[in-house]
PDB file of N, CA and C in Angstrom:
ATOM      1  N   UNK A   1     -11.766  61.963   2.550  1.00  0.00           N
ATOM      2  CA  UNK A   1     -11.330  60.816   3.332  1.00  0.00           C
ATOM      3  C   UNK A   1     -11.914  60.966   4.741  1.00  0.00           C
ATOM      4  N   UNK A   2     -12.435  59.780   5.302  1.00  0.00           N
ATOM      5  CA  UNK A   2     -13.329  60.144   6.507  1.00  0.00           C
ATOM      6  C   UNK A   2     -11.948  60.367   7.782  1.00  0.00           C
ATOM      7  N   UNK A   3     -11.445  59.833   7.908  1.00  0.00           N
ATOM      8  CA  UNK A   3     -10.165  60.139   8.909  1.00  0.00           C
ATOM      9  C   UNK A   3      -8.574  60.179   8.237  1.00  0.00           C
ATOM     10  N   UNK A   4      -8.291  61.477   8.519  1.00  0.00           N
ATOM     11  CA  UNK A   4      -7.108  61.878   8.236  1.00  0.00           C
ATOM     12  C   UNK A   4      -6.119  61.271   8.428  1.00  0.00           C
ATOM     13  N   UNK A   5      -4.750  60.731   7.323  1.00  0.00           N
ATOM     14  CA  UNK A   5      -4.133  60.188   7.664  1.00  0.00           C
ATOM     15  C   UNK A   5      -2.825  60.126   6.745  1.00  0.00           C
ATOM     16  N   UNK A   6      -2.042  59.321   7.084  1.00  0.00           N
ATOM     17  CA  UNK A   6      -0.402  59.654   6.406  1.00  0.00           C
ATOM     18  C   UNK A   6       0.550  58.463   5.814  1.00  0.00           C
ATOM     19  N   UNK A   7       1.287  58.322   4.719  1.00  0.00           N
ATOM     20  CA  UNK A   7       1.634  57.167   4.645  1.00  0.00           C
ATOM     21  C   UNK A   7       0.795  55.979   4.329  1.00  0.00           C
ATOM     22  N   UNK A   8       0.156  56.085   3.855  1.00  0.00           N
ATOM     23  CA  UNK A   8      -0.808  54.926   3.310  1.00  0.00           C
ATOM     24  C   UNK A   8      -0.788  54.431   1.917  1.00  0.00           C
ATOM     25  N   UNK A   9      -1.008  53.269   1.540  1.00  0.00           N
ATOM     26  CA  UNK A   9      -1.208  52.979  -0.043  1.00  0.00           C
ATOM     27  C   UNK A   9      -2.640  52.873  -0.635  1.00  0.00           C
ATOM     28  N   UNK A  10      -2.482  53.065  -1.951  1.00  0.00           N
ATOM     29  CA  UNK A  10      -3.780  53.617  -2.583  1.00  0.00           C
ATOM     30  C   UNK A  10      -3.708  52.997  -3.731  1.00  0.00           C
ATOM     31  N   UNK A  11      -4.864  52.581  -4.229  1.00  0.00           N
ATOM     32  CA  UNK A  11      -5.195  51.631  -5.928  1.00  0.00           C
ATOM     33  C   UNK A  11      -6.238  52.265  -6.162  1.00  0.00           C
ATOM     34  N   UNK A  12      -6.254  52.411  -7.396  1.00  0.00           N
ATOM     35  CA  UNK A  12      -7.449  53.185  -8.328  1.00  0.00           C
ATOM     36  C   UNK A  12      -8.065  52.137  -9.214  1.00  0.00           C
ATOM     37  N   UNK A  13      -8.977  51.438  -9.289  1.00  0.00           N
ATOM     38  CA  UNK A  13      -9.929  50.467  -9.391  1.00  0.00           C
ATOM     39  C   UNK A  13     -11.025  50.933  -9.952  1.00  0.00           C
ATOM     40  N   UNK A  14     -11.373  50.730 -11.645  1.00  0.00           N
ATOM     41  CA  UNK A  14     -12.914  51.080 -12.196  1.00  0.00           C
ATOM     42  C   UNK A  14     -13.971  52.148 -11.402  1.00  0.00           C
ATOM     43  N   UNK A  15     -13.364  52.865 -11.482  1.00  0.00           N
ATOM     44  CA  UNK A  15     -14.098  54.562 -10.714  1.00  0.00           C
ATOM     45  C   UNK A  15     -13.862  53.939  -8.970  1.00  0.00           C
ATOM     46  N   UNK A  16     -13.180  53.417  -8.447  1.00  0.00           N
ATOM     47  CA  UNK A  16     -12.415  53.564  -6.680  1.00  0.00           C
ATOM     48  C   UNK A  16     -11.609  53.486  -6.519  1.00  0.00           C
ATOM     49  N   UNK A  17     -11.440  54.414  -5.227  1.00  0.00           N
ATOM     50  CA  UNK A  17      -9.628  54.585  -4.905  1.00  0.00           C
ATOM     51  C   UNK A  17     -10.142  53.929  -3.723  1.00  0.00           C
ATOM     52  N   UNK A  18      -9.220  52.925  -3.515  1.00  0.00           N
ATOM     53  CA  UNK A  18      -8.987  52.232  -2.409  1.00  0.00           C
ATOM     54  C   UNK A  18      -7.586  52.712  -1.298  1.00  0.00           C
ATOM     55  N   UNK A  19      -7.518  53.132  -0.266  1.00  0.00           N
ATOM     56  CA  UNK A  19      -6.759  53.185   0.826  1.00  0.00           C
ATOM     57  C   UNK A  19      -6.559  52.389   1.619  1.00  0.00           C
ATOM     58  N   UNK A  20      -5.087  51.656   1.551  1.00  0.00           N
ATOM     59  CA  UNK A  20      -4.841  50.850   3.008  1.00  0.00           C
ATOM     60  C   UNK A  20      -3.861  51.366   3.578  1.00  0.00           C
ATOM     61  N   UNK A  21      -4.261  51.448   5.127  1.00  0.00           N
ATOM     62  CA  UNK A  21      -3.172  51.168   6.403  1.00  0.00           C
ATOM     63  C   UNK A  21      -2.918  52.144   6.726  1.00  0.00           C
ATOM     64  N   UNK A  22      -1.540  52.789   7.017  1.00  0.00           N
ATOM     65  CA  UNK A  22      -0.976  54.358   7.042  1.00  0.00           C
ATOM     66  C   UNK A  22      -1.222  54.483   8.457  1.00  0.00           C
ATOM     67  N   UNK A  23      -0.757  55.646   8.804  1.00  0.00           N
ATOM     68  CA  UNK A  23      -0.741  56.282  10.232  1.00  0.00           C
ATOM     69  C   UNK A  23      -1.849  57.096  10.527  1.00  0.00           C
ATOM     70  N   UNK A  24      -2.169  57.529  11.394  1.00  0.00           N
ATOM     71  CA  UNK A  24      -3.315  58.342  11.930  1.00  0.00           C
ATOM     72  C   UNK A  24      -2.825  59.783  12.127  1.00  0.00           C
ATOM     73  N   UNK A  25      -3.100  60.601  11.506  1.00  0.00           N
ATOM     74  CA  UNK A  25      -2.786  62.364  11.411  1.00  0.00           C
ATOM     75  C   UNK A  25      -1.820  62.732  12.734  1.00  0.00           C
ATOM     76  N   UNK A  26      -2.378  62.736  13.949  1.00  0.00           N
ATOM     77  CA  UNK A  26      -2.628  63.138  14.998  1.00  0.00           C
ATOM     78  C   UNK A  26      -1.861  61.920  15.815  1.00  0.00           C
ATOM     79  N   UNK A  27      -2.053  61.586  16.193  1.00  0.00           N
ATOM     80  CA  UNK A  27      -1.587  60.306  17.168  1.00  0.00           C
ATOM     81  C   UNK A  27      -0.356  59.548  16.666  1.00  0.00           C
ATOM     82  N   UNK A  28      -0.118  59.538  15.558  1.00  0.00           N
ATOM     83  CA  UNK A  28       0.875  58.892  14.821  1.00  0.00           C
ATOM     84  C   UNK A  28       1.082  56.860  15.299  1.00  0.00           C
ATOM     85  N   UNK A  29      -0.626  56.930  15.089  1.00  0.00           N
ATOM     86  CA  UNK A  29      -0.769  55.535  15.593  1.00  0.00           C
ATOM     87  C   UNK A  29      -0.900  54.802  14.639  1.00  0.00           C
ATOM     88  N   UNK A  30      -0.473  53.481  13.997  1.00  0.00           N
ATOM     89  CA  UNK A  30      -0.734  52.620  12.989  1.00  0.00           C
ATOM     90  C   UNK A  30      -2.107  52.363  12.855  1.00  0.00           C
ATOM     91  N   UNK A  31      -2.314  52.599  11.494  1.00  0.00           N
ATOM     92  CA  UNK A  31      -4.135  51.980  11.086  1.00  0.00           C
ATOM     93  C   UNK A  31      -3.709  50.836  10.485  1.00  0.00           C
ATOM     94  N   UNK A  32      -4.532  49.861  10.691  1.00  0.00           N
ATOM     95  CA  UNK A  32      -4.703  48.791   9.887  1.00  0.00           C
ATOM     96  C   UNK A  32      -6.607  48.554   9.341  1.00  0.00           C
ATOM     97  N   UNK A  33      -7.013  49.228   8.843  1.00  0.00           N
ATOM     98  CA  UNK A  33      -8.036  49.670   8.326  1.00  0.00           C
ATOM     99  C   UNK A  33      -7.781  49.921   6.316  1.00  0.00           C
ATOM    100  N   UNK A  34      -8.977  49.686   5.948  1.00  0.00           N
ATOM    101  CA  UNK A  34      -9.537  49.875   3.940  1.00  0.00           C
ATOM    102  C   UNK A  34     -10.260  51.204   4.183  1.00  0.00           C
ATOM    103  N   UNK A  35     -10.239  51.902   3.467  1.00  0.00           N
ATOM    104  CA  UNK A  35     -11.415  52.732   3.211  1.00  0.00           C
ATOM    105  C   UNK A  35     -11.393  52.835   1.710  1.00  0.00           C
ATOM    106  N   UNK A  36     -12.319  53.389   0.806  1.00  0.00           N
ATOM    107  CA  UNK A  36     -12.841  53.610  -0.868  1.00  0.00           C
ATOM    108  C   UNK A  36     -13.684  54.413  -0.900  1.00  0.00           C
ATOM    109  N   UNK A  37     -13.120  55.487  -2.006  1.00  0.00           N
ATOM    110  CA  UNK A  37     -13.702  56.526  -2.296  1.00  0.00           C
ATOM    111  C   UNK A  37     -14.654  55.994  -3.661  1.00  0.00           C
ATOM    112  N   UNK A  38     -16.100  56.207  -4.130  1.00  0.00           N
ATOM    113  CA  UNK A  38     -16.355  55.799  -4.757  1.00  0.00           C
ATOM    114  C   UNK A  38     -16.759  57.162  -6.026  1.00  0.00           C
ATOM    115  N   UNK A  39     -15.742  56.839  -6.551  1.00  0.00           N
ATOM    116  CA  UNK A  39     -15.907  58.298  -7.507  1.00  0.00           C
ATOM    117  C   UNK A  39     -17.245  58.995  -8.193  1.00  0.00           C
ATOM    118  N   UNK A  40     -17.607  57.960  -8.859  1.00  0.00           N
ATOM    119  CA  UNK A  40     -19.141  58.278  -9.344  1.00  0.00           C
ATOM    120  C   UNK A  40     -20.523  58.801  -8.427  1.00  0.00           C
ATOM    121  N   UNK A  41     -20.176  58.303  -7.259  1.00  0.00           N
ATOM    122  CA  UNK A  41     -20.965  58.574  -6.065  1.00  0.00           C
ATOM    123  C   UNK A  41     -20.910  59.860  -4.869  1.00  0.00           C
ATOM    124  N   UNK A  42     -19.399  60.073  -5.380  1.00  0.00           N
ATOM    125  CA  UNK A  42     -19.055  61.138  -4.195  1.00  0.00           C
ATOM    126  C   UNK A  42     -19.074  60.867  -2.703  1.00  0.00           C
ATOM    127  N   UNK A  43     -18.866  59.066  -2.561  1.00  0.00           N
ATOM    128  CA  UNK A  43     -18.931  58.944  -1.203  1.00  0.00           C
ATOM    129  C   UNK A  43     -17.882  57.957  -0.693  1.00  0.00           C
ATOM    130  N   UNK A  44     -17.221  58.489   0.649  1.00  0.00           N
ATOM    131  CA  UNK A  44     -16.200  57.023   1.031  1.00  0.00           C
ATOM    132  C   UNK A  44     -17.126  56.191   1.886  1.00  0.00           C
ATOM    133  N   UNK A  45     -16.240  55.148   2.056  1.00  0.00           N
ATOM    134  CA  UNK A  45     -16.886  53.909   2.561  1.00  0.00           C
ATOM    135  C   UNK A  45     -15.641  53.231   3.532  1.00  0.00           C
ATOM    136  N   UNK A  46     -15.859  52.941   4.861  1.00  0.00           N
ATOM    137  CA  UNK A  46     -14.562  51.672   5.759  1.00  0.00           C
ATOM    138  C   UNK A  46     -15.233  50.545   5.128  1.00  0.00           C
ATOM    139  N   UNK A  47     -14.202  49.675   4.600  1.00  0.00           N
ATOM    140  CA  UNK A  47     -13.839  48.437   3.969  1.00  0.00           C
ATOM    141  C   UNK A  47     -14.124  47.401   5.900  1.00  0.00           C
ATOM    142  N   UNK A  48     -14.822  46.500   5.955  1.00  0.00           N
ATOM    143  CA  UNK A  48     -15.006  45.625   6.781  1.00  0.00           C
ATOM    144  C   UNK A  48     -13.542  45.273   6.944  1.00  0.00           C
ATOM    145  N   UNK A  49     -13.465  44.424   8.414  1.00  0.00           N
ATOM    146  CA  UNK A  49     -12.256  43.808   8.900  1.00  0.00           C
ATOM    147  C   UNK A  49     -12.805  42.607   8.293  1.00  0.00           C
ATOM    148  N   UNK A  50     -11.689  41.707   8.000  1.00  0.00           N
ATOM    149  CA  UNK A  50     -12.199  40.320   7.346  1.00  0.00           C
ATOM    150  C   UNK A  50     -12.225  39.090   8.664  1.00  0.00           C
ATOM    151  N   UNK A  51     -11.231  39.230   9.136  1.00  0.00           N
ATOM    152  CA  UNK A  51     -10.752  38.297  10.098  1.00  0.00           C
ATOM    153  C   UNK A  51     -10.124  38.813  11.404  1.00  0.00           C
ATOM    154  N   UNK A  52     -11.009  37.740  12.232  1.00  0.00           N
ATOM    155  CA  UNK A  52     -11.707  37.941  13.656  1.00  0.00           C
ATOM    156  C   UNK A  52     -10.834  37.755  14.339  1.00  0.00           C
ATOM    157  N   UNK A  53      -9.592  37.067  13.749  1.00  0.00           N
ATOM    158  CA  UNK A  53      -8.316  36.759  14.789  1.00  0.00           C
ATOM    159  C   UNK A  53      -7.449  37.841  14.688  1.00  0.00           C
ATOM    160  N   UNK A  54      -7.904  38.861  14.186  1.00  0.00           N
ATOM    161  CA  UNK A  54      -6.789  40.419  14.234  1.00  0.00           C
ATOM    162  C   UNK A  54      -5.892  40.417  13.383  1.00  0.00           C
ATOM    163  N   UNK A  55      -5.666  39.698  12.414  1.00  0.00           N
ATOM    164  CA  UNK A  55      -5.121  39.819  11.467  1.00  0.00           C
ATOM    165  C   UNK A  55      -5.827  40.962  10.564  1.00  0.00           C
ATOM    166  N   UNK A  56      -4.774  41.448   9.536  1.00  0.00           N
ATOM    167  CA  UNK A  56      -5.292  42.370   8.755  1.00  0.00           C
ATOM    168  C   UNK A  56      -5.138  41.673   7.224  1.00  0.00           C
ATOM    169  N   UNK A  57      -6.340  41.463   7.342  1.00  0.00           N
ATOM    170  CA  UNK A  57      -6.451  41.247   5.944  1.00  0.00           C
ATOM    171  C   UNK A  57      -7.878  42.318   5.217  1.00  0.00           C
ATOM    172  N   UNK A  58      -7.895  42.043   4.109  1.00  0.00           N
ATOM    173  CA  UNK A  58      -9.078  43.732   3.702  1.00  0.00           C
ATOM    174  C   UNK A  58      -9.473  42.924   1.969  1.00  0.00           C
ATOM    175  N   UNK A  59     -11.057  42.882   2.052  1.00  0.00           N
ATOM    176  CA  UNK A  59     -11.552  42.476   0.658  1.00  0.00           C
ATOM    177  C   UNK A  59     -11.884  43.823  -0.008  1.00  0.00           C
ATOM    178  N   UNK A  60     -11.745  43.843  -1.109  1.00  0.00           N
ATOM    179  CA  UNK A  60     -12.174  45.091  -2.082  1.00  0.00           C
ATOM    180  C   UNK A  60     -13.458  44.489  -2.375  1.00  0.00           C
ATOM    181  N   UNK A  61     -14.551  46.122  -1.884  1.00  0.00           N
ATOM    182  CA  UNK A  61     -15.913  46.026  -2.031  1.00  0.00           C
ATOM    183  C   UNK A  61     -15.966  46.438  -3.253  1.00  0.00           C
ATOM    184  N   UNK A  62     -16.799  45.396  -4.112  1.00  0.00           N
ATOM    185  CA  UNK A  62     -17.164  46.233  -5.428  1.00  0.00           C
ATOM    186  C   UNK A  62     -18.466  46.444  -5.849  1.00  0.00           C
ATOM    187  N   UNK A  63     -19.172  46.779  -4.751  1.00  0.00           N
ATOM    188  CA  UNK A  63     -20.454  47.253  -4.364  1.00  0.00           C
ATOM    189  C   UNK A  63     -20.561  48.040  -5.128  1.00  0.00           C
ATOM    190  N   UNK A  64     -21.670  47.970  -6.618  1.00  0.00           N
ATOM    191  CA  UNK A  64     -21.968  49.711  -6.770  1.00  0.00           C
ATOM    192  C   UNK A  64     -23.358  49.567  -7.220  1.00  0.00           C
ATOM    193  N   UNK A  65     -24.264  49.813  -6.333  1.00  0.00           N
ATOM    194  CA  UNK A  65     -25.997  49.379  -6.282  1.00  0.00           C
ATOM    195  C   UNK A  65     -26.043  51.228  -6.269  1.00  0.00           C
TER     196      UNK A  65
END
């Protein structure tokens, strides 16, 4: 996981685990951030912010090139 963190939810999706939200290790600051581990690949990925007005909303990338 690229940044450590706590309290978050997780979906397992056709070889990805998807992570949303949770707290930040250290700071105990709210994330509102996606990240996906892409199993077959051995690599995570931050999920884009969708919307520009600060809302949290998060699309599942199902990128697998």
């Amino acid at each position: 996981m690229p940044q450590e963190k706590t309290f978050f939810s997780g979906v397992h999706i056709n070889g990805v685990i998807y992570t949303f939200g949770g707290y930040d290790a250290y700071d105990k600051a709210q994330l509102s951030w996606c990240e996906y581990y892409d199993m077959n690949k051995d690599v995570w990925h931050n999920s884009p912010h969708d919307n520009p007005n600060g809302k949290v909303e998060f699309k599942l990338n199902r990128e697998r090139s």
